[in-house]
Protein backbone atom coordinates (compact mmCIF):
# COMPACT_ATOMS: atom_id res chain seq x y z
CA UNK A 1 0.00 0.00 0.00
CA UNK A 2 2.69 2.17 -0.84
CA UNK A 3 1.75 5.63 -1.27
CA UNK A 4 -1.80 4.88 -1.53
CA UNK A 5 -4.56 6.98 -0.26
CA UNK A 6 -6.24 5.09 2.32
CA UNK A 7 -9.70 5.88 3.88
CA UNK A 8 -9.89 4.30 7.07
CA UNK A 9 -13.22 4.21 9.25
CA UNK A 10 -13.34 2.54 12.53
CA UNK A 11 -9.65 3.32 12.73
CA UNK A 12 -9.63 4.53 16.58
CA UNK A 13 -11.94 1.62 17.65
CA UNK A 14 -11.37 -1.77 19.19
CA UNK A 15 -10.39 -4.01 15.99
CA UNK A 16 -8.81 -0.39 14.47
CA UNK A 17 -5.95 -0.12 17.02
CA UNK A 18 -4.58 -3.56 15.21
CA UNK A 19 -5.84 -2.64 11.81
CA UNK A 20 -4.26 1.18 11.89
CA UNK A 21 -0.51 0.59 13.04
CA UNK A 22 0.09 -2.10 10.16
CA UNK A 23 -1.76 -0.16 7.57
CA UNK A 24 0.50 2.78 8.53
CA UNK A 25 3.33 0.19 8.68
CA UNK A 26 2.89 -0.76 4.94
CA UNK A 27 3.46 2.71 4.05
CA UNK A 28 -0.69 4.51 3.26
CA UNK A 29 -1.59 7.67 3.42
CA UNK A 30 -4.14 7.21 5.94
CA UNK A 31 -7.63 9.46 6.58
CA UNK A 32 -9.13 8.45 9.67
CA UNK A 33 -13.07 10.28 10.59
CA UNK A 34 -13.70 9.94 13.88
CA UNK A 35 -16.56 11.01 16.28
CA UNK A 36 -14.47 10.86 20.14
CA UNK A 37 -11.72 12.57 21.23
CA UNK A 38 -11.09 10.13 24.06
CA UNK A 39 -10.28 6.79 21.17
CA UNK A 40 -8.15 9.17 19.13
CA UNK A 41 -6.17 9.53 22.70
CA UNK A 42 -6.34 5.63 23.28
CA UNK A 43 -4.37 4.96 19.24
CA UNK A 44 -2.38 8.17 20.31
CA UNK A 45 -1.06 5.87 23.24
CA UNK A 46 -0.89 2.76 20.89
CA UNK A 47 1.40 4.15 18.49
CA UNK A 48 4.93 5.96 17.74
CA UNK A 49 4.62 10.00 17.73
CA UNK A 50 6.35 9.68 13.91
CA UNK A 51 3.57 7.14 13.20
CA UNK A 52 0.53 8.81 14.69
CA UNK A 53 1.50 12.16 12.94
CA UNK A 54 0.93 9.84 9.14
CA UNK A 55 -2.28 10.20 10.01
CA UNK A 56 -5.02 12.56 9.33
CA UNK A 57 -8.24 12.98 11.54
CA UNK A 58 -11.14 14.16 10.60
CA UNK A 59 -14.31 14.33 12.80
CA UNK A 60 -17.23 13.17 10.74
CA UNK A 61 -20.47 11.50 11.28
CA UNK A 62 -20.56 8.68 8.83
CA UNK A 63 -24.12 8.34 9.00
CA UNK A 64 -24.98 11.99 7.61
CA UNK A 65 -24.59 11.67 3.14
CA UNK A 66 -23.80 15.40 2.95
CA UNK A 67 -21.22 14.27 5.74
CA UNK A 68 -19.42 11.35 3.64
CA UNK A 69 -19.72 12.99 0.38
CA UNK A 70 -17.82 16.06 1.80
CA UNK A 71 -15.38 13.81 3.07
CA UNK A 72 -14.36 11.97 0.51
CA UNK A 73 -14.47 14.93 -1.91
CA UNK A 74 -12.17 16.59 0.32
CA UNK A 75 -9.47 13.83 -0.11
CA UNK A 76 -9.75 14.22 -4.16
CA UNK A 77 -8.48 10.96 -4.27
CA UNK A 78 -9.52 7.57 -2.47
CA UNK A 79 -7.47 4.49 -3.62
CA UNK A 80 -8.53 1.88 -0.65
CA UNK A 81 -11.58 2.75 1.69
CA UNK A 82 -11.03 0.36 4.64
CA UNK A 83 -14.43 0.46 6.48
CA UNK A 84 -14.54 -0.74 10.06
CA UNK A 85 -17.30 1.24 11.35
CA UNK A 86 -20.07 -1.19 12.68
CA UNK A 87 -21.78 -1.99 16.02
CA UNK A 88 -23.24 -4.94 17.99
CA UNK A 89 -26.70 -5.51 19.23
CA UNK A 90 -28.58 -8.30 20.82
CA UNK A 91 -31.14 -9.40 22.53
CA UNK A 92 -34.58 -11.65 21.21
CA UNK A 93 -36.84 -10.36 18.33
CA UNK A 94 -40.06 -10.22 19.82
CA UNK A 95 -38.41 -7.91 22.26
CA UNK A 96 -36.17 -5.79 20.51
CA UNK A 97 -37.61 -2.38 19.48
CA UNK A 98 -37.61 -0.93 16.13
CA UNK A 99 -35.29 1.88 17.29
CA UNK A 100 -32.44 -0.80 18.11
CA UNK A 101 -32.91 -2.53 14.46
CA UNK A 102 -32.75 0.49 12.48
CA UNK A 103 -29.92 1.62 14.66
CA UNK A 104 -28.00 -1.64 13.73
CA UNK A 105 -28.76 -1.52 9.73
CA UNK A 106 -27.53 2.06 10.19
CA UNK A 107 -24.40 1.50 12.21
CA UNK A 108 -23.27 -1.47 9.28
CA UNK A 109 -25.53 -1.35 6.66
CA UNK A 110 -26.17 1.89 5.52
CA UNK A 111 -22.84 3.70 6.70
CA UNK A 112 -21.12 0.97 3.99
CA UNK A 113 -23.11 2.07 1.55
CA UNK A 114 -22.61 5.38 2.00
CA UNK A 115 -18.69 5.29 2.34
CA UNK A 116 -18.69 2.67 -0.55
CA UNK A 117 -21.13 4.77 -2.69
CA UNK A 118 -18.73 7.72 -2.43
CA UNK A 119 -15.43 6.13 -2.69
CA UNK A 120 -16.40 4.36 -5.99
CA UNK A 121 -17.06 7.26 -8.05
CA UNK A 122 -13.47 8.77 -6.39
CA UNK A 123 -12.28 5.07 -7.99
CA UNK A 124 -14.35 5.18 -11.08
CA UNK A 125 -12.54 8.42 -11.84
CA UNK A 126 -8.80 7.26 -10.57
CA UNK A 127 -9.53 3.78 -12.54
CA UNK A 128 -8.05 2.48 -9.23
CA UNK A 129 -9.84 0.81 -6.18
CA UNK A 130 -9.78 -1.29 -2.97
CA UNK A 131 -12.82 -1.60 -0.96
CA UNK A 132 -12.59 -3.56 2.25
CA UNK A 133 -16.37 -4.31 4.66
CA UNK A 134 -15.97 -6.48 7.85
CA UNK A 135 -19.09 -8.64 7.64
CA UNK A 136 -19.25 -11.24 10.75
CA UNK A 137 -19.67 -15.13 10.96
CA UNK A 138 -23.37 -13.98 11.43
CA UNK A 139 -23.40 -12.85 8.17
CA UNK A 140 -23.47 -17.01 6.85
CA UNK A 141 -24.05 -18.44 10.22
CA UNK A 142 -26.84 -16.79 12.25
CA UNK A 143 -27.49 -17.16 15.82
CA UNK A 144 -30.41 -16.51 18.02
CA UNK A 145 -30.73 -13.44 19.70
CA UNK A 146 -28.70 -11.34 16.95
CA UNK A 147 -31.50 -10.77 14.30
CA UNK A 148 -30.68 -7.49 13.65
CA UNK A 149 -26.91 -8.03 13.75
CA UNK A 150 -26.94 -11.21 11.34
CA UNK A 151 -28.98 -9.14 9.23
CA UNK A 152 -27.36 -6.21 8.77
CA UNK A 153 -24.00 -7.85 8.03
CA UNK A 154 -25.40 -10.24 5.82
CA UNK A 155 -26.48 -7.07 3.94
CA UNK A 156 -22.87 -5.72 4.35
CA UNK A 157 -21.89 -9.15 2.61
CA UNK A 158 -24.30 -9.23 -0.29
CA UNK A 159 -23.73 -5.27 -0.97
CA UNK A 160 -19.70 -5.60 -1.58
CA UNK A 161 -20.64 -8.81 -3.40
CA UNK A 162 -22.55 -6.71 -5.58
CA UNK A 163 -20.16 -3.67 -5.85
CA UNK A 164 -17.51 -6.89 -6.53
CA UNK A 165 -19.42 -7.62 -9.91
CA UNK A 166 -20.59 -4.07 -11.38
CA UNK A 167 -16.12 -3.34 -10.67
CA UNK A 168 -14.75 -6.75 -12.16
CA UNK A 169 -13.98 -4.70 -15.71
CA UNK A 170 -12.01 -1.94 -13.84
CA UNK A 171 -9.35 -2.26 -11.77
CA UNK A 172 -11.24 -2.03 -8.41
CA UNK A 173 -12.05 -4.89 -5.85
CA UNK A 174 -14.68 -5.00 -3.07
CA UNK A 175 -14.01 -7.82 -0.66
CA UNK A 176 -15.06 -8.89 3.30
CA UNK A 177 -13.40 -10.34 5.97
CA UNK A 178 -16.04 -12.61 8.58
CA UNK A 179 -14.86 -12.44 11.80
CA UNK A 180 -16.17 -14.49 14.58
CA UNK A 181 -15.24 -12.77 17.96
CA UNK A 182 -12.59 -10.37 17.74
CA UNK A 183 -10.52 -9.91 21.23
CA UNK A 184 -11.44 -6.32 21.84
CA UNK A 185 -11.33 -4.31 25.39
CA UNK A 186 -15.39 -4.17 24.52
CA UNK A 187 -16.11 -7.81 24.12
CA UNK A 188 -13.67 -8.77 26.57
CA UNK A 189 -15.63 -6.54 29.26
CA UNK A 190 -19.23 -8.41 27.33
CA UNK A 191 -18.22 -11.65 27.62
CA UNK A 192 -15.48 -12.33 29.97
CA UNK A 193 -12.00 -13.29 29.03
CA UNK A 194 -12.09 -16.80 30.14
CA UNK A 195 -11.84 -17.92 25.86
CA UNK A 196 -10.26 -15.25 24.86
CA UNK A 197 -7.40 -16.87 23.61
CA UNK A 198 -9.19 -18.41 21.25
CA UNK A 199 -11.02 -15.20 19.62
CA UNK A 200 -9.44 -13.58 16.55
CA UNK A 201 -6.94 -10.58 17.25
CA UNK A 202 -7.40 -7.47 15.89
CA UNK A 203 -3.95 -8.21 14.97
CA UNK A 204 -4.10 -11.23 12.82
CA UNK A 205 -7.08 -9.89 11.08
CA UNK A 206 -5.32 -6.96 10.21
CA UNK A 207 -3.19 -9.45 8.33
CA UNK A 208 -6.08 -10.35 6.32
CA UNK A 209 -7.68 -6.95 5.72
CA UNK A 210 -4.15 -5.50 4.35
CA UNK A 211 -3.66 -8.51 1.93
CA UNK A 212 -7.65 -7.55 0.45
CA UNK A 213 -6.23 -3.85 0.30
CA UNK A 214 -3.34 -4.77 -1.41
CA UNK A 215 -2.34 -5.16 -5.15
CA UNK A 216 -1.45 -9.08 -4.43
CA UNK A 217 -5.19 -9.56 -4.14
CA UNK A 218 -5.95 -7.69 -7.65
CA UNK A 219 -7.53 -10.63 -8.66
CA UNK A 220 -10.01 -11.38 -5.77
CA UNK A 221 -13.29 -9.94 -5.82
CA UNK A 222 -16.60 -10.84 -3.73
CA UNK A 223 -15.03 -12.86 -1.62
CA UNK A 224 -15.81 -12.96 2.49
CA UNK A 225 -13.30 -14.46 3.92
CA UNK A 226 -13.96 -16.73 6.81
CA UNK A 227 -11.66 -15.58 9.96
CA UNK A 228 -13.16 -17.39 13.00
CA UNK A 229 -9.81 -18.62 15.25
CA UNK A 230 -10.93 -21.18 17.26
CA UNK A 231 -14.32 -20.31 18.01
């Protein structure tokens, strides 16, 4: 990644403090929109002052169009959006209010359509592009008690599937990653950290995201790519 302009949401969050170091370590320009002070403090902490000064920051809500479209017309040029952004929700369906489901299709649905929507035309115009969605094991394998979860990141999945085919005659990819549990300070604090060790790092699937964002993987497209550890 090289040089390359790199639009990275969810870069001061949980699974962002592994993805951000190694996408700075592989040499991106990296634009970062953020919405609190206090996580841009916590990667501040996580990385070298030459590092953390590769970045740029840009408070943004990602679920406001005028908001993205701004954004990414500010940059001029986007050659890899890296989209993080997402949130988790549970609880049964007869008991889950309609509030809480559109807040989850908002919070991974429609904020990767908007960020993908805008970074394509940026792409269409540069003839270059990597997108990059997290979907979740939920997305293929849903569980009880995460309706609105499963089904917003199966949506997440189907949507870069689709953006995968209407790109395959251009030089632009749109792939996922599916992670099962990623070991985050959040779902440690959720769900205890007695199997931890056996949850995906943000680390190691930082690995994978970087490979999708790179030119090695020019030549997959659509694919979600199961990352579950041991669970």
């Amino acid at each position: 990644m090289e040089g390359k302009q790199v639009l990275l949401t969810g870069g001061t969050g949980g699974l962002g403090l592994g993805v951000t170091p190694e996408v700075i370590k592989q040499g991106a320009k990296v634009t970062i929109p953020y919405r609190d002070e206090t996580e841009v403090k916590r990667l501040k902490d996580k990385l070298a002052p030459t590092d953390f000064e590769k970045i740029r920051f840009v408070k943004a809500d990602l679920l406001d169009e005028n908001v993205v479209k701004q954004l990414v017309n500010d940059l001029n040029k986007v050659d890899i959006l890296i989209h993080l952004m997402g949130g988790f929700s549970m609880g049964e369906t007869h008991q889950q209010s309609y509030e809480d489901w559109k807040s989850s299709i908002d919070l991974n649905l429609n904020s990767t359509f908007l960020l993908c929507k805008y970074c394509l035309g940026a792409m269409y115009k540069s003839g270059y592009g990597r997108i990059v969605t997290v979907g979740s094991r939920g997305a293929v394998q849903p569980d009880a008690n995460l309706a609105s979860y499963c089904a917003s990141k199966a949506g997440v999945v189907a949507l870069t599937k689709s953006i995968a085919e209407e790109t395959k005659e251009y030089n632009i990819t749109a792939n996922s990653v599916l992670p099962s549990v990623i070991d985050t300070p959040a779902n440690r604090e959720a769900m205890g950290e007695e199997n931890a060790s056996k949850w995906v790092s943000p680390d190691s699937l930082a690995q994978v995201i970087c490979f999708l964002a790179s030119e090695e993987a020019k030549d997959l497209r659509g694919a979600a790519i199961p990352v579950y550890g041991q669970v």
